[in-house]
Protein backbone atom coordinates (compact mmCIF):
# COMPACT_ATOMS: atom_id res chain seq x y z
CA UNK A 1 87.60 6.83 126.75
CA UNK A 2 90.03 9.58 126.71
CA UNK A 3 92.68 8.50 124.33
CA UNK A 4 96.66 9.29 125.06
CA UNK A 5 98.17 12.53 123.10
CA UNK A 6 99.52 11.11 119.45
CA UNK A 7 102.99 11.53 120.77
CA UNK A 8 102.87 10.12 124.16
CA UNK A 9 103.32 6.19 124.90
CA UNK A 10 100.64 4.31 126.81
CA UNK A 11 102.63 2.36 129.98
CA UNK A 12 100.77 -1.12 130.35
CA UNK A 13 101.44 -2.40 133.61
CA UNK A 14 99.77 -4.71 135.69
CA UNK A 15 98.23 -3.67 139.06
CA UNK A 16 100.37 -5.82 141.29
CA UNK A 17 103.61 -3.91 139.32
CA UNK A 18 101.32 -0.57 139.87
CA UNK A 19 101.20 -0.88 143.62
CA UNK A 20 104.90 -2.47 144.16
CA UNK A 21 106.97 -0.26 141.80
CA UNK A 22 104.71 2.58 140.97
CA UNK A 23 104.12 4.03 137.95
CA UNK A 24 105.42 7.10 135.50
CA UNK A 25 102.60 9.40 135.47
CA UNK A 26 104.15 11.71 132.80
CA UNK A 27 102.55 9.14 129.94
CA UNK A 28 98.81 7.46 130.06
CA UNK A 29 99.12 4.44 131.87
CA UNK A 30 96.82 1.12 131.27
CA UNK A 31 96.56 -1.10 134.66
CA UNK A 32 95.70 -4.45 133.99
CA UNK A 33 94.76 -7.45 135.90
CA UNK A 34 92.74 -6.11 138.55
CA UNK A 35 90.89 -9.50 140.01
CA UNK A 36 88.98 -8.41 142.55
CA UNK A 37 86.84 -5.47 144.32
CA UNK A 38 89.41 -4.96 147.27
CA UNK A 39 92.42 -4.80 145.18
CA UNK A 40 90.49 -2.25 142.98
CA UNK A 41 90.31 -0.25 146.16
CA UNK A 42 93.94 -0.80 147.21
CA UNK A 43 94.82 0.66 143.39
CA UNK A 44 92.08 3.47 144.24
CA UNK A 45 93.67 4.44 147.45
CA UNK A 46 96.98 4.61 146.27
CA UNK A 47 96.14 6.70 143.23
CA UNK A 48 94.36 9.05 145.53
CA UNK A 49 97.90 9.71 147.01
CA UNK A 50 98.87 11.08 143.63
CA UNK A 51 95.92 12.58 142.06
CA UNK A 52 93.02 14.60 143.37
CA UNK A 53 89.56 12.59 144.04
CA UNK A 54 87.87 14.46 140.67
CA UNK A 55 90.97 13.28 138.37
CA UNK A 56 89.00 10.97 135.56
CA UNK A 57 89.86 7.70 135.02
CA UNK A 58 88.34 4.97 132.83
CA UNK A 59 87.19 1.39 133.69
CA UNK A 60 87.56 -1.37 131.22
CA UNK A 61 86.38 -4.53 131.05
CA UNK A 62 82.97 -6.69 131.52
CA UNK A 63 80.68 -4.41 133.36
CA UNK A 64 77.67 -6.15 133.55
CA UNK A 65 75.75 -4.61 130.70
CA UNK A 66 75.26 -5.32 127.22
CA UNK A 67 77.39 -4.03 124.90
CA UNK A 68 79.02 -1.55 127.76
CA UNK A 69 82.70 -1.99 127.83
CA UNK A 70 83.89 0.74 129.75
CA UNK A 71 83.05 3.68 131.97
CA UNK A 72 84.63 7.22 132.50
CA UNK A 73 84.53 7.82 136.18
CA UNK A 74 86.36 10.08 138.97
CA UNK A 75 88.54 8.79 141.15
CA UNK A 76 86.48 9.06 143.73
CA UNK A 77 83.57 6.88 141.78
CA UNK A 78 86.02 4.13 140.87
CA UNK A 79 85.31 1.29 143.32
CA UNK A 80 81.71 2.68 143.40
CA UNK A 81 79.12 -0.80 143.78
CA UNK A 82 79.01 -1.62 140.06
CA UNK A 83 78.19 -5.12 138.44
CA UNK A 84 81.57 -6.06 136.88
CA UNK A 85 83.20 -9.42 136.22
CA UNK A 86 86.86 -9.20 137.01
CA UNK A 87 89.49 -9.31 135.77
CA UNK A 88 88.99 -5.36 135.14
CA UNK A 89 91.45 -2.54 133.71
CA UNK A 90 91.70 0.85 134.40
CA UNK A 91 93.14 4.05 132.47
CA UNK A 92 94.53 6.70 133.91
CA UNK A 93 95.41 9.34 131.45
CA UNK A 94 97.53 12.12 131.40
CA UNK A 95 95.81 15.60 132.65
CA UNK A 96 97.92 18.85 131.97
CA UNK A 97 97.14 21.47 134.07
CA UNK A 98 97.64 25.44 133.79
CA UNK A 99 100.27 25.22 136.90
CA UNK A 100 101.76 22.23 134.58
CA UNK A 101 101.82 24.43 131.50
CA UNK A 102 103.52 27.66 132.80
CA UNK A 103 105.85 25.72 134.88
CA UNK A 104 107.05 24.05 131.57
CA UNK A 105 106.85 26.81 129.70
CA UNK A 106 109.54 28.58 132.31
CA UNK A 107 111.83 25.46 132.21
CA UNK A 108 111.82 26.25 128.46
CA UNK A 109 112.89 29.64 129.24
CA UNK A 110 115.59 28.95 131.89
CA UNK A 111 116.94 25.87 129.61
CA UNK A 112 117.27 28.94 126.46
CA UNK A 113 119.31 31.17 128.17
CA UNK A 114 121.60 28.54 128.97
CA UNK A 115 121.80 27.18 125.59
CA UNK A 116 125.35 27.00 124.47
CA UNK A 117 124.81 28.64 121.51
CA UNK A 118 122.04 30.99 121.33
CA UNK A 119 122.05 31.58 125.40
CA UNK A 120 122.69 34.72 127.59
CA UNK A 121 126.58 35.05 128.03
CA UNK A 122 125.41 36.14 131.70
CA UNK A 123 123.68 32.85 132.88
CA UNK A 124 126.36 30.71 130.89
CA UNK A 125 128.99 32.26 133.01
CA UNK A 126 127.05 30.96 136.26
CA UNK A 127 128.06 28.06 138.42
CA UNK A 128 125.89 26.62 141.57
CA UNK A 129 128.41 28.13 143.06
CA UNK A 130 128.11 31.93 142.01
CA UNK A 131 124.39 31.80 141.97
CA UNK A 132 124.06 31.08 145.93
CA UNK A 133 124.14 34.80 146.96
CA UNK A 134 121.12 35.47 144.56
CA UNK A 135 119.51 33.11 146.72
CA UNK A 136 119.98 35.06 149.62
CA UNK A 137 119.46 38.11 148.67
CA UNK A 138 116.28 36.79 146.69
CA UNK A 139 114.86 34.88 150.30
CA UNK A 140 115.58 38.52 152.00
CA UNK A 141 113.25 39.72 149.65
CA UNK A 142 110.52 37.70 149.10
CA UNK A 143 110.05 37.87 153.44
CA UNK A 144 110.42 42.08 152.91
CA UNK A 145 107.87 41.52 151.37
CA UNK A 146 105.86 39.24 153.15
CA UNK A 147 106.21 41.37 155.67
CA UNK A 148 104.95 44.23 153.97
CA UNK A 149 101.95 42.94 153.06
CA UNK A 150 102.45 43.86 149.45
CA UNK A 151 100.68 40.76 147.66
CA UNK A 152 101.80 42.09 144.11
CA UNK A 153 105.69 42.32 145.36
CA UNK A 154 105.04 38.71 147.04
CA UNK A 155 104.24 36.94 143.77
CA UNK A 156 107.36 38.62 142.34
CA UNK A 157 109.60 37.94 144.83
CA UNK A 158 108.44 34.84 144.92
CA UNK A 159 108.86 34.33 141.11
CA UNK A 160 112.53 35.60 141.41
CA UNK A 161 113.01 32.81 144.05
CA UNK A 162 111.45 29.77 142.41
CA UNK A 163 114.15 31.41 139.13
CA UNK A 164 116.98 30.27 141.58
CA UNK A 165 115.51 26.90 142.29
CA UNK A 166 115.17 26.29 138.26
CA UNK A 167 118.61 27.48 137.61
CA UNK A 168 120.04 25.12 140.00
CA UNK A 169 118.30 22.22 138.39
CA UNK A 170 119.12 22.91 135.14
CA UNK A 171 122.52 23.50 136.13
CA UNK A 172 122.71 19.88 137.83
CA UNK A 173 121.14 18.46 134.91
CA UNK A 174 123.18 19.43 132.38
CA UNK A 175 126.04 17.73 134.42
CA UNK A 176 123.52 15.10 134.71
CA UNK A 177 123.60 15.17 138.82
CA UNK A 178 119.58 15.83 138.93
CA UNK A 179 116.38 17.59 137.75
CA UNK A 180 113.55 19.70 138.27
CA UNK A 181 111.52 16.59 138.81
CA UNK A 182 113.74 14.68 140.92
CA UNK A 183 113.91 18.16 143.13
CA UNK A 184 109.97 18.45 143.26
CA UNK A 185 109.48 14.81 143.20
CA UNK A 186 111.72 14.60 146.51
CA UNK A 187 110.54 17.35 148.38
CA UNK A 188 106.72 15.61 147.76
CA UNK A 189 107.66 12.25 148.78
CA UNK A 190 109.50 13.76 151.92
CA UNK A 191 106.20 15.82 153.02
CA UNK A 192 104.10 12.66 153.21
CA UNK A 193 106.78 10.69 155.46
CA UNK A 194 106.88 13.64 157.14
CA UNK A 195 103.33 14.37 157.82
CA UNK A 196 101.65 10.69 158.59
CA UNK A 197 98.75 12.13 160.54
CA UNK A 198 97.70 13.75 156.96
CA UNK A 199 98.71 10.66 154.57
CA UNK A 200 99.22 7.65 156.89
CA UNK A 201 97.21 6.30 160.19
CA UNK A 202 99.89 8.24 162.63
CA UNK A 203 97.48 10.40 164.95
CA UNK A 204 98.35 13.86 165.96
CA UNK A 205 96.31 16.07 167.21
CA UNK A 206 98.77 18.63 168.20
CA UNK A 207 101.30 21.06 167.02
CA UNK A 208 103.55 19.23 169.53
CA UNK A 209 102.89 16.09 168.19
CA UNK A 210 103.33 16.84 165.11
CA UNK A 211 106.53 18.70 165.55
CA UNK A 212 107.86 15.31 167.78
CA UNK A 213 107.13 13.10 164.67
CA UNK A 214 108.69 15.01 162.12
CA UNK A 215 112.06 15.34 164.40
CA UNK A 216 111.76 10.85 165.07
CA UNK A 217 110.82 10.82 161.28
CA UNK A 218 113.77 13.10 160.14
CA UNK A 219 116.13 11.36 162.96
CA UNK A 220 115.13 7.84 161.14
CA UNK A 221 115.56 8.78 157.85
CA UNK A 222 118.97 10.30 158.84
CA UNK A 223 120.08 7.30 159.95
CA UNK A 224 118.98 5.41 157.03
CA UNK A 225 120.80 7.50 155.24
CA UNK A 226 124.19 7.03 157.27
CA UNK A 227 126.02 4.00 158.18
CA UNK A 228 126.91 5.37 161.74
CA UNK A 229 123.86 7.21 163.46
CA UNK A 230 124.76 10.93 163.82
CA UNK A 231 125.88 12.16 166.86
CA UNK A 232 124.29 15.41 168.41
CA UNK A 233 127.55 17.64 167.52
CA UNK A 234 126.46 16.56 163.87
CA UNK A 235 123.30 17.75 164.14
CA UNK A 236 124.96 21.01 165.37
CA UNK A 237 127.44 21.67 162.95
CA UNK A 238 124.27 21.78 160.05
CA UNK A 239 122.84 24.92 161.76
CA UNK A 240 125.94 26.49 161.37
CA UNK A 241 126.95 25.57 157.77
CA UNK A 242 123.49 26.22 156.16
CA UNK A 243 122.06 29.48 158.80
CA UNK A 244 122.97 32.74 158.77
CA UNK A 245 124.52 33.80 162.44
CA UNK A 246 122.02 34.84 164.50
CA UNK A 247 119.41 32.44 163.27
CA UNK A 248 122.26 29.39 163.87
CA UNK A 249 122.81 30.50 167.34
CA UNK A 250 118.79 30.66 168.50
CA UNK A 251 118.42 27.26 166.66
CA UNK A 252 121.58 26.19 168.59
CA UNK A 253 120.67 27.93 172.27
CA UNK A 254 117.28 25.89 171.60
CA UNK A 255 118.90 22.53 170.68
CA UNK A 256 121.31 22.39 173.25
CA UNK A 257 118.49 23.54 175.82
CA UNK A 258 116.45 20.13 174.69
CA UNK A 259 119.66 18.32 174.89
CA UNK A 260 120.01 19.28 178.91
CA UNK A 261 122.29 22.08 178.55
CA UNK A 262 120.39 24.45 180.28
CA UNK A 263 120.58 26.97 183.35
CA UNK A 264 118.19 26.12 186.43
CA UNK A 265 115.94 30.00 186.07
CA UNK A 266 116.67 32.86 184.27
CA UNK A 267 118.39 34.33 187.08
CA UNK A 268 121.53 31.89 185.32
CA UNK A 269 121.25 33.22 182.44
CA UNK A 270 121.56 37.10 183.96
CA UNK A 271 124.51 35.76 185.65
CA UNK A 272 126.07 34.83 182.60
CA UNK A 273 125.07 37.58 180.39
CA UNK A 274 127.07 39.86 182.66
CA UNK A 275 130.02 37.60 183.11
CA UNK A 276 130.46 38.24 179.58
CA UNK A 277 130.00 41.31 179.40
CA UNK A 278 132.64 42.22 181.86
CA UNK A 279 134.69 39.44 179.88
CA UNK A 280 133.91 41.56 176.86
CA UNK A 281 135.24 45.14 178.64
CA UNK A 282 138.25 43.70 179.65
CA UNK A 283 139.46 42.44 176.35
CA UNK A 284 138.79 46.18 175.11
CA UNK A 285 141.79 47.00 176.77
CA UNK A 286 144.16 44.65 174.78
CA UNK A 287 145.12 44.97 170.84
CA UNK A 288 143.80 41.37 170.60
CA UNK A 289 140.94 41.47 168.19
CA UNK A 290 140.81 37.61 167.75
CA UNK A 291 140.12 37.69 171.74
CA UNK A 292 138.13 40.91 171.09
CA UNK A 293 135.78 39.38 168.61
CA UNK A 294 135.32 36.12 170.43
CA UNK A 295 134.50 38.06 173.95
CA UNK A 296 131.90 39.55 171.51
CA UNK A 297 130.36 36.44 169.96
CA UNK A 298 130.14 35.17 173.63
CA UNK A 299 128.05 37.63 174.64
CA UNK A 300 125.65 38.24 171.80
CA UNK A 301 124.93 34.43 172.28
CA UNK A 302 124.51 35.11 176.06
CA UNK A 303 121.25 37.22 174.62
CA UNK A 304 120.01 34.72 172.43
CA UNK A 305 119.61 32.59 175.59
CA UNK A 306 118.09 35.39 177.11
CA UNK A 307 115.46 35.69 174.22
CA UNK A 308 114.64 32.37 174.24
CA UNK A 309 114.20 31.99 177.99
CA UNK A 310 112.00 35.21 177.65
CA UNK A 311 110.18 33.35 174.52
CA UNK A 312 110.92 36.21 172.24
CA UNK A 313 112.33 35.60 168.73
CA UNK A 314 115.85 36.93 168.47
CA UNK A 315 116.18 37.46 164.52
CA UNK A 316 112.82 38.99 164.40
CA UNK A 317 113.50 41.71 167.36
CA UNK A 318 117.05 42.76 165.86
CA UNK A 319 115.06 42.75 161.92
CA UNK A 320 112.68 45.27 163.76
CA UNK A 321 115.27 47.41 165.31
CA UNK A 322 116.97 47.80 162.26
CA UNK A 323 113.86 49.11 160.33
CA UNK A 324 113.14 50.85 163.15
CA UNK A 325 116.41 52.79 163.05
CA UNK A 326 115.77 53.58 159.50
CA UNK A 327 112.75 54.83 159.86
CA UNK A 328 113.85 57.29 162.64
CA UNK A 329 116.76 58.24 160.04
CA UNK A 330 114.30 58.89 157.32
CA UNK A 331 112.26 60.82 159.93
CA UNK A 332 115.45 63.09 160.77
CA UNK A 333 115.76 63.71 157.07
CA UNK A 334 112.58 65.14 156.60
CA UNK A 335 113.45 67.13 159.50
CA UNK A 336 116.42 69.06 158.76
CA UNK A 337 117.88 70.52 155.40
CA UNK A 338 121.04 69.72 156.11
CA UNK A 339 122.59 66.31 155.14
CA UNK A 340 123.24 64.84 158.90
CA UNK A 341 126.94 64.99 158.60
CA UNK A 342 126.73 68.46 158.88
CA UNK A 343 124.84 68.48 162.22
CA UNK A 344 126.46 68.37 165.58
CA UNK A 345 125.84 65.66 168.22
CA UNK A 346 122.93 67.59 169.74
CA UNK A 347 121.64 68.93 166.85
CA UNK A 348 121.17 64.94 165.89
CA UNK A 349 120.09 63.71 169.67
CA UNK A 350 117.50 66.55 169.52
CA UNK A 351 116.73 65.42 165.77
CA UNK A 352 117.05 61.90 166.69
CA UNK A 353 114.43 62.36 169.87
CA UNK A 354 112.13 64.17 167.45
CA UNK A 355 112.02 61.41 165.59
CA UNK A 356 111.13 58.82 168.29
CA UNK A 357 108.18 60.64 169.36
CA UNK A 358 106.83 61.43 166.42
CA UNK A 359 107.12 57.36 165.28
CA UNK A 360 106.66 56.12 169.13
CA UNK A 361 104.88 52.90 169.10
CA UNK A 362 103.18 51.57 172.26
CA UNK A 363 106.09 49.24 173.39
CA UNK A 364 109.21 50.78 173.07
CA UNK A 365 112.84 48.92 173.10
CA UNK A 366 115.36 50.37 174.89
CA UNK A 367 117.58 52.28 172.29
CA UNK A 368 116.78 55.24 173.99
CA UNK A 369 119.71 57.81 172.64
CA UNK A 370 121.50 58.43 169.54
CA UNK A 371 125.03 58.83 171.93
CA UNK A 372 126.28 55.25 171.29
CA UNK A 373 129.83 53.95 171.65
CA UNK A 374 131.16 55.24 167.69
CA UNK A 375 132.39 51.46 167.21
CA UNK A 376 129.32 49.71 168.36
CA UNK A 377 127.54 47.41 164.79
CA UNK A 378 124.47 45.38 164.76
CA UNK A 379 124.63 42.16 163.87
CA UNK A 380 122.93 40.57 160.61
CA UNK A 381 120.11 38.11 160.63
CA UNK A 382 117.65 35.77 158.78
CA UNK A 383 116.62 32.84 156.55
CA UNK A 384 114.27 30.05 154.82
């Protein structure tokens, strides 16, 4: 039998505690009082939700043979047909892992340089508060480089994200609000509510399906959550506290669609997106830029609608213009000797045309000339 590390405590519990309460699984655990072959394969089955099938586990107690008193099994062997007289016990000990081990040996890290006295004076400065635009900036990069392709530059970027999911939690536990566990511990429990066809008896055998149970599962558990059930503004008003702009507005175009707030055909949709647009003109000819700049947020959510009717991805065509338009740039500049301020207007449309056929792809969008009203700006877009 595999015996518990000299400094870890061995939980005794019996099974009937086991499968009501759970158990810690940080410390070797001894569960006792197992009476007969189909609770041994309740205790199996819910151990299986924890641990993989090849984690070991020992069985104690009379097992039919002389002298034999216990048996070091899988989890997958342990309600194998065996002779045994129950009552029977089983120990489950505690396996460390590599993952385990380096994840532990960063907590370490990220709990040092907060350490009041022999920290960094740059991460004891840091609230929640001022780290939240490292997240950002950090979720940019790690999907730069996803969409590069660069699997080196996706395991850091990665790395530099998970750094701003430890921070957080040791920032919340040293106010004693929450920890790494309960973060990891949550987000685990929430996948298997969340995915029943995987770890319950729910059957889906679409992505539809499964996309309509997580939304009743997430709606419940809402609701549990509140003593008034949310109302669909609610559900609103998340996408556009926690989303950045353009990603709120598909999300919202797309709820609100679902919802029955939705033109008959595209043709609608046409009809409003030039509605706006004249809307838009005609506050360009007053000094109001609060008017201004809502005309303007009308109609760039008049072509979110549009994109979605079209089944096109808004955030991902405006992230492809921009690197688009920066690659034409960087295609001027190897064109000319000149910084482009120097240039005149023709100089850069001829420079500027150059550019797109030399870089012309086999579907191209329709920013077909550099001569562009001098106030026009492209929006910002993203997320996780």
């Amino acid at each position: 039998m595999q015996s518990p590390p000299g400094d870890a405590k061995l939980q005794i519990v019996t099974v009937s505690d086991a499968l009501t309460q759970g158990v810690q699984l940080s410390v070797p655990v001894l569960i006792t009082q197992i009476d007969s072959a189909a609770t041994l394969q309740t205790l199996k089955a819910a151990l299986q939700a924890r641990f993989p099938d090849e984690y070991p586990v020992t069985l104690m107690g009379d097992l039919g043979d002389t002298d034999v008193q216990s048996a070091q099994l899988t989890l997958e062997q342990l309600d194998d047909q065996m002779r045994v007289a129950y009552p029977i016990n089983v120990y489950v000990p505690v396996q460390v892992s590599e993952l385990a081990i380096a994840l532990q040996q960063f907590t370490g890290i990220v709990a040092q340089l907060r350490d009041p006295e022999d920290g960094c004076p740059w991460d004891l400065a840091q609230t929640p508060q001022s780290l939240t635009p490292y997240i950002l900036e950090e979720a940019y990069e790690a999907v730069d480089a996803i969409n590069q392709g660069d699997r080196d530059a996706i395991a850091e970027e990665l790395g530099d994200l998970l750094l701003q999911v430890v921070l957080q939690a040791q920032l919340a536990s040293e106010e004693q609000d929450f920890t790494l566990k309960d973060v990891t511990q949550g987000i685990a429990e929430k996948m298997m509510r969340r995915h029943p066809h995987v770890f319950g008896d729910t059957k889906a055998a679409s992505i539809e399906e499964v996309r309509s149970n997580w939304e009743d599962i997430k709606a419940a558990e809402k609701q549990q959550d509140s003593e008034e059930p949310e109302v669909f503004s609610q559900k609103l008003q998340q996408y556009t506290r926690s989303l950045p702009p353009l990603m709120a507005g598909a999300k919202l175009s797309e709820k609100a669609a679902a919802a029955g707030l939705e033109w008959q055909d595209i043709e609608g949709v046409w009809a409003k997106f030039y509605e706006e647009l004249a809307e838009f003109q005609e506050s360009l000819l007053s000094t109001d830029v609060e008017h201004q700049t809502s005309e303007l947020g009308d109609l760039l959510f008049t072509l979110i609608n549009i994109a979605r009717w079209c089944q096109l991805d808004s955030v991902a065509a405006l992230r492809s213009t921009n690197i688009k338009l920066v690659d034409r740039i960087k295609s001027i500049e190897a064109n000319t000797s000149k910084p482009l301020i120097e240039h005149t207007l023709d100089e850069l449309e001829a420079l500027w045309q150059q550019a797109k056929h030399e870089l012309a792809q086999p579907l191209e969008p329709a920013a077909d000339s550099l001569s562009m009203p001098a106030n026009s700006r492209s929006p910002e877009s993203e997320s996780l």
